[in-house]
Protein backbone atom coordinates (compact mmCIF):
# COMPACT_ATOMS: atom_id res chain seq x y z
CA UNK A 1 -10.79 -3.90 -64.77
CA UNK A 2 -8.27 -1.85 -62.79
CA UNK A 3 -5.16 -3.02 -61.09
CA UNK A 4 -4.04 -2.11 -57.68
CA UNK A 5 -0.21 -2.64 -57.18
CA UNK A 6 1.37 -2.64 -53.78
CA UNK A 7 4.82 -2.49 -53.14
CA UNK A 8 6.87 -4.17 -50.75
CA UNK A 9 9.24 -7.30 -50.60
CA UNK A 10 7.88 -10.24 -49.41
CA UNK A 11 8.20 -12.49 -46.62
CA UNK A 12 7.08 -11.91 -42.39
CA UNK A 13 10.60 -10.43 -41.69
CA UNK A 14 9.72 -7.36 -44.27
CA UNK A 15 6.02 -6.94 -43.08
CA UNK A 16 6.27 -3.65 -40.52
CA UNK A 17 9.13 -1.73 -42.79
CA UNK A 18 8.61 1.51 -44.27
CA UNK A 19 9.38 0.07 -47.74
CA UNK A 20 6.38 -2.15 -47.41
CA UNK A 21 3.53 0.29 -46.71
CA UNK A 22 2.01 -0.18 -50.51
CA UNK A 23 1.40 -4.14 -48.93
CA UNK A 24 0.30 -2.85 -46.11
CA UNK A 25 -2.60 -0.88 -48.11
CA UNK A 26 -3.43 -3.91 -50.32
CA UNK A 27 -4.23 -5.61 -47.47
CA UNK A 28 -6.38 -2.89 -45.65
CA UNK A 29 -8.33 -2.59 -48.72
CA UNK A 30 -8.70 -6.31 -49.44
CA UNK A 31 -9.69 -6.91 -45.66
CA UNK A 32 -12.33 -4.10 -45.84
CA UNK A 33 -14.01 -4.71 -48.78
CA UNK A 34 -14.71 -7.99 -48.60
CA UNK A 35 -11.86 -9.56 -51.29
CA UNK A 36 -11.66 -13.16 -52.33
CA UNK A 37 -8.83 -14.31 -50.29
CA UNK A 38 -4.85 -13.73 -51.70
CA UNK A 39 -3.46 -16.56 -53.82
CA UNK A 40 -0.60 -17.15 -55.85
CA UNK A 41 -0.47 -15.53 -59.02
CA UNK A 42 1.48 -13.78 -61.42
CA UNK A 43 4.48 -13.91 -59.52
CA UNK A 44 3.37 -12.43 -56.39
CA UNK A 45 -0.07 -12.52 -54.15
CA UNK A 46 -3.40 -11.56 -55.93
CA UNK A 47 -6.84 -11.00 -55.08
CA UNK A 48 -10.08 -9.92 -56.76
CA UNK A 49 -13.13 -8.04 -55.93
CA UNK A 50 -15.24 -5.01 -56.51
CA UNK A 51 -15.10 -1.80 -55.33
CA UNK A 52 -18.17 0.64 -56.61
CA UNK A 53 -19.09 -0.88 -59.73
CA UNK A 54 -15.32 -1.44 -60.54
CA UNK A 55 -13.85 -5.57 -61.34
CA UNK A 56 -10.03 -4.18 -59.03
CA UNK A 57 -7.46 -6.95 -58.78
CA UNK A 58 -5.01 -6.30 -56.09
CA UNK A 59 -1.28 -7.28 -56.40
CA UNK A 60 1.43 -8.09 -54.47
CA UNK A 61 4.62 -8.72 -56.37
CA UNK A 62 6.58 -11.65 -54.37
CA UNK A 63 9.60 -10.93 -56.50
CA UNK A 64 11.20 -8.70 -54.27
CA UNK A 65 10.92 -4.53 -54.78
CA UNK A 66 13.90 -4.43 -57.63
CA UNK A 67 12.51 -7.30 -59.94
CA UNK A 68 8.40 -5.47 -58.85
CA UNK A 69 7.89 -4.92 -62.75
CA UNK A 70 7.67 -8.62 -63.90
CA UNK A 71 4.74 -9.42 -61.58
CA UNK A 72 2.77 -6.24 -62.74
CA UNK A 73 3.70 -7.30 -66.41
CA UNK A 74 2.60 -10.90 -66.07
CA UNK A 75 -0.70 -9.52 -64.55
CA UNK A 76 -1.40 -7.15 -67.28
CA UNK A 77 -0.72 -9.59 -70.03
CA UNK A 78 -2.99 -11.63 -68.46
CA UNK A 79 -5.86 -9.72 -68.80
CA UNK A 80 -4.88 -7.54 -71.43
CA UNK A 81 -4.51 -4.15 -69.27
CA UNK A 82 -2.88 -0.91 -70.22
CA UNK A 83 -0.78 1.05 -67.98
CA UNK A 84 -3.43 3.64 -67.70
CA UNK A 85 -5.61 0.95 -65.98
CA UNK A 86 -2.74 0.34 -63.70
CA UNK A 87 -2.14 2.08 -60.15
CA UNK A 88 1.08 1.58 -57.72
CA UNK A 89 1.30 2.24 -54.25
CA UNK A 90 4.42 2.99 -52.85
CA UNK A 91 6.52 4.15 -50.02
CA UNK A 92 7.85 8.35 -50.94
CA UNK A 93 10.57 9.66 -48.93
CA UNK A 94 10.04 13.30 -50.27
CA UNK A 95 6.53 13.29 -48.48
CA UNK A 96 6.21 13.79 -44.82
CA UNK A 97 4.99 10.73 -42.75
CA UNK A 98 1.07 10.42 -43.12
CA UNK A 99 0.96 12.81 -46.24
CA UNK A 100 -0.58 11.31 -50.01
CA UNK A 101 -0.35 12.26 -53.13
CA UNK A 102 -2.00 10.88 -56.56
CA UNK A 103 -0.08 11.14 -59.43
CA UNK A 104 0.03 10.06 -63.41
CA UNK A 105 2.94 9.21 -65.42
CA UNK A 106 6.25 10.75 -64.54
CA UNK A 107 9.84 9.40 -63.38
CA UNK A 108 10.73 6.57 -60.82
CA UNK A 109 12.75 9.53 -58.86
CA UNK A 110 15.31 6.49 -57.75
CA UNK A 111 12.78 4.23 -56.24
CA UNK A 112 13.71 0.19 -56.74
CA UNK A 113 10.44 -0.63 -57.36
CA UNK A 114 9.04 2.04 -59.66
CA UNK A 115 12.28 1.96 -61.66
CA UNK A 116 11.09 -1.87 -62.56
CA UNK A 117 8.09 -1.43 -63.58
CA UNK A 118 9.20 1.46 -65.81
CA UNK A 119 11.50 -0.84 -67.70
CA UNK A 120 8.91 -3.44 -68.03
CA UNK A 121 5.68 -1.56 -68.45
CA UNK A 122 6.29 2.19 -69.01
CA UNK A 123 6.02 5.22 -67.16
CA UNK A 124 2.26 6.07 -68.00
CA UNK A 125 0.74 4.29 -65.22
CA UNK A 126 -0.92 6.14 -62.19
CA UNK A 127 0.91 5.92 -58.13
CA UNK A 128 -0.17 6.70 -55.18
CA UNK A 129 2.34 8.25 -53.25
CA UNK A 130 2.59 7.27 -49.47
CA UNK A 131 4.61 9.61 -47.04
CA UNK A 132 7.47 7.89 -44.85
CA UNK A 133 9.41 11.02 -44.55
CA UNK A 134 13.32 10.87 -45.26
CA UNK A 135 16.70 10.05 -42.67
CA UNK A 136 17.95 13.38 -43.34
CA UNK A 137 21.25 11.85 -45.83
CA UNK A 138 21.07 9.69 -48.50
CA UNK A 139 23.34 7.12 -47.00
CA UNK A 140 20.96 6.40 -44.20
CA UNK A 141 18.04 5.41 -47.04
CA UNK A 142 18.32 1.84 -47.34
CA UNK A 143 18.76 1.36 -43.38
CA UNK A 144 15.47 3.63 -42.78
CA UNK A 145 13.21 1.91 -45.31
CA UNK A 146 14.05 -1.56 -44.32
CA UNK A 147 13.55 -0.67 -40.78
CA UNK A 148 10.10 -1.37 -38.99
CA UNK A 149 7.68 1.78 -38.45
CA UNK A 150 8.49 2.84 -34.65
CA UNK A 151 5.41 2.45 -32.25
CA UNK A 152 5.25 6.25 -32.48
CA UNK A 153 4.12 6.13 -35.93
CA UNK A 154 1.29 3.59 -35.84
CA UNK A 155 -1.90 6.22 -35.16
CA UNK A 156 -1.37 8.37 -38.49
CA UNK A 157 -0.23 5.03 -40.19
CA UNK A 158 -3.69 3.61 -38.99
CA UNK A 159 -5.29 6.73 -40.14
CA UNK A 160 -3.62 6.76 -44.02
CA UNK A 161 -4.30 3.17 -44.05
CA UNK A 162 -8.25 3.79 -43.24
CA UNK A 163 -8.41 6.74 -45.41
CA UNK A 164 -7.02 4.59 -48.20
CA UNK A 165 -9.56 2.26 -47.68
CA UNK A 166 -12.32 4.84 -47.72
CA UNK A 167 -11.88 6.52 -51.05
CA UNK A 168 -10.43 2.78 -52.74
CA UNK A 169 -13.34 2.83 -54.61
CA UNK A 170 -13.76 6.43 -55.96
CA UNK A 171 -9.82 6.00 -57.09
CA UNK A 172 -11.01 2.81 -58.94
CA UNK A 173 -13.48 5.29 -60.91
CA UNK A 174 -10.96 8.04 -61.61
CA UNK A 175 -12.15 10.75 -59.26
CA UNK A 176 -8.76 10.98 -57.34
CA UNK A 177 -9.88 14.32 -55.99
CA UNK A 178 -13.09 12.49 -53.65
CA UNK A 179 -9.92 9.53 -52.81
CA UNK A 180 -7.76 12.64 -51.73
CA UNK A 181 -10.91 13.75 -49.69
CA UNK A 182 -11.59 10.38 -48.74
CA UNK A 183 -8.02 10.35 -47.18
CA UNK A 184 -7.72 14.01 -45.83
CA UNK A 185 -11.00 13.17 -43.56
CA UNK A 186 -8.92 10.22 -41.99
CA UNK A 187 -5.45 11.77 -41.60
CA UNK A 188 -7.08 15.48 -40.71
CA UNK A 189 -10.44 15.36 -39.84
CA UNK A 190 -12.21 19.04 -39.28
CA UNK A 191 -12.52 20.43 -36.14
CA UNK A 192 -16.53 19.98 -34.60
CA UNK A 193 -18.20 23.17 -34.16
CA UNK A 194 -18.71 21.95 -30.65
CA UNK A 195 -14.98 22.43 -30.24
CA UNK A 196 -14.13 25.56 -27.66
CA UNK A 197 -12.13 27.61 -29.84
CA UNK A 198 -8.39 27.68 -27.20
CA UNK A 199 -7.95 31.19 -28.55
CA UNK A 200 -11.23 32.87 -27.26
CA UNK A 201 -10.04 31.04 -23.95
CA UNK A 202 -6.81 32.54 -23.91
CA UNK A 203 -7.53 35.92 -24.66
CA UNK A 204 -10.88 35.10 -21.91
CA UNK A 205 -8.11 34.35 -19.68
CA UNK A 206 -6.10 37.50 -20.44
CA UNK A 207 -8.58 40.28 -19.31
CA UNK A 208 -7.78 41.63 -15.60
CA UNK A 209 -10.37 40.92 -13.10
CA UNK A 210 -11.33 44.66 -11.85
CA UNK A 211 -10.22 45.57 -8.76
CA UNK A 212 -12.42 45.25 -5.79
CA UNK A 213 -14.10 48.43 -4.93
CA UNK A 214 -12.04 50.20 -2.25
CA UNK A 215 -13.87 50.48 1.37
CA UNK A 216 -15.64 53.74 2.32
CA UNK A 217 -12.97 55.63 4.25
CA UNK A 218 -14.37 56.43 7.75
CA UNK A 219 -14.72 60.26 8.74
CA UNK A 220 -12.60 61.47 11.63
CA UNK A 221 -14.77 62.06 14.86
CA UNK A 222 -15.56 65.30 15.71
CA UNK A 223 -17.87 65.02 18.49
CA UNK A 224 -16.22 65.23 22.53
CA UNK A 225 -16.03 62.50 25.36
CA UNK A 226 -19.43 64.23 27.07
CA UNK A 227 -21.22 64.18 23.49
CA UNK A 228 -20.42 60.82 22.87
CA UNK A 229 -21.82 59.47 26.55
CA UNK A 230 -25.31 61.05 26.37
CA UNK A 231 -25.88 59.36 23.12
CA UNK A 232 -25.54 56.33 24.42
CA UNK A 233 -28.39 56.69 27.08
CA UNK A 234 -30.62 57.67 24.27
């Protein structure tokens, strides 16, 4: 069995903040893939289901982001899991907005959340790093990741969420590379070969028309008043 963690503090008045984007991907995948629905569990939300041929219970620790680590603990006791078997998703301010990143092991790097579950579990459990982007100064941290994601930011939001979704179940098997394509296809999708290329128009746009041929100059006439009068009763 593997575990899916989501991070996030609970309650409606938390739902839309940047802090709570590892909920908001628990519930994409839960929704998509046909999970039994959430109950209470474990000191938080849980749900089960399969994705591929994996048994994945998601979580949703209710304990509030700083105290995250005794849900996940109280899960894994339950059914005997090793960090290795667990995965986090979480908000990363050092990643742009949209970007994603899969990582093993490693620090908490100041995050609430990851730093409880380090002191409860370890650090040898895998995240999944979700781009919010950073304020710019450290003071303004707590005020941007408690704040709602602007309207602005809901299309590549919708797209990470998707992509998520996509490649749950190949990140349930350990191929984190066919998740990251999963997710890349969502959040940058290739160009179709159908596509004009906007460079062959520019430079189709660049080349001078040719000028327009210039008009045969007339020849002066040479012929006198008389000469031109008989040829006209011709």
């Amino acid at each position: 069995m593997k575990l899916f963690v989501g991070l996030g503090n609970p309650g409606s008045g938390y739902a839309r903040n940047r802090h709570n984007i590892g909920f908001m991907a628990m519930d994409r995948i839960a929704s998509d893939h046909g999970f039994a629905p959430w109950k209470g569990k474990f000191q938080g939300e849980v749900t089960e289901g399969r994705l591929g041929s994996d048994k994945v219970l998601l979580l949703k620790p209710g304990t509030f982001m700083n105290r995250s680590g005794q849900s996940v603990q109280a899960a894994m006791q339950f059914y005997k899991l090793e960090p290795s078997n667990v995965v986090v998703f979480h908000d990363e301010l050092d990643l742009a907005p949209g970007k994603c990143r899969v990582k093993q092991g490693g620090g908490h790097a100041g995050h609430n959340g990851l730093r409880s579950i380090h002191g409860h579990i370890g650090d040898a459990y895998g995240r999944v790093r979700l781009g919010i982007g950073h304020p710019g100064h450290k003071d303004a941290v707590a005020g941007y990741v408690l704040h709602d994601f602007p309207k602005a930011d809901e299309a590549w939001l919708d797209d990470l969420l998707r992509g998520i979704s996509d490649g749950a179940a190949q990140l349930a098997d350990g191929d984190t590379g066919k998740f990251m394509n999963a997710v890349a296809l969502r959040v940058a999708p290739p160009r179709s070969s159908k596509t004009p290329d906007k460079s062959a128009k520019a430079e189709k746009a660049d080349v001078p028309k040719s000028d327009p041929k210039p008009e045969a100059k007339q020849e002066p006439e040479a012929r006198n008043p008389l000469q031109r009068l008989v040829d006209r009763f011709r």
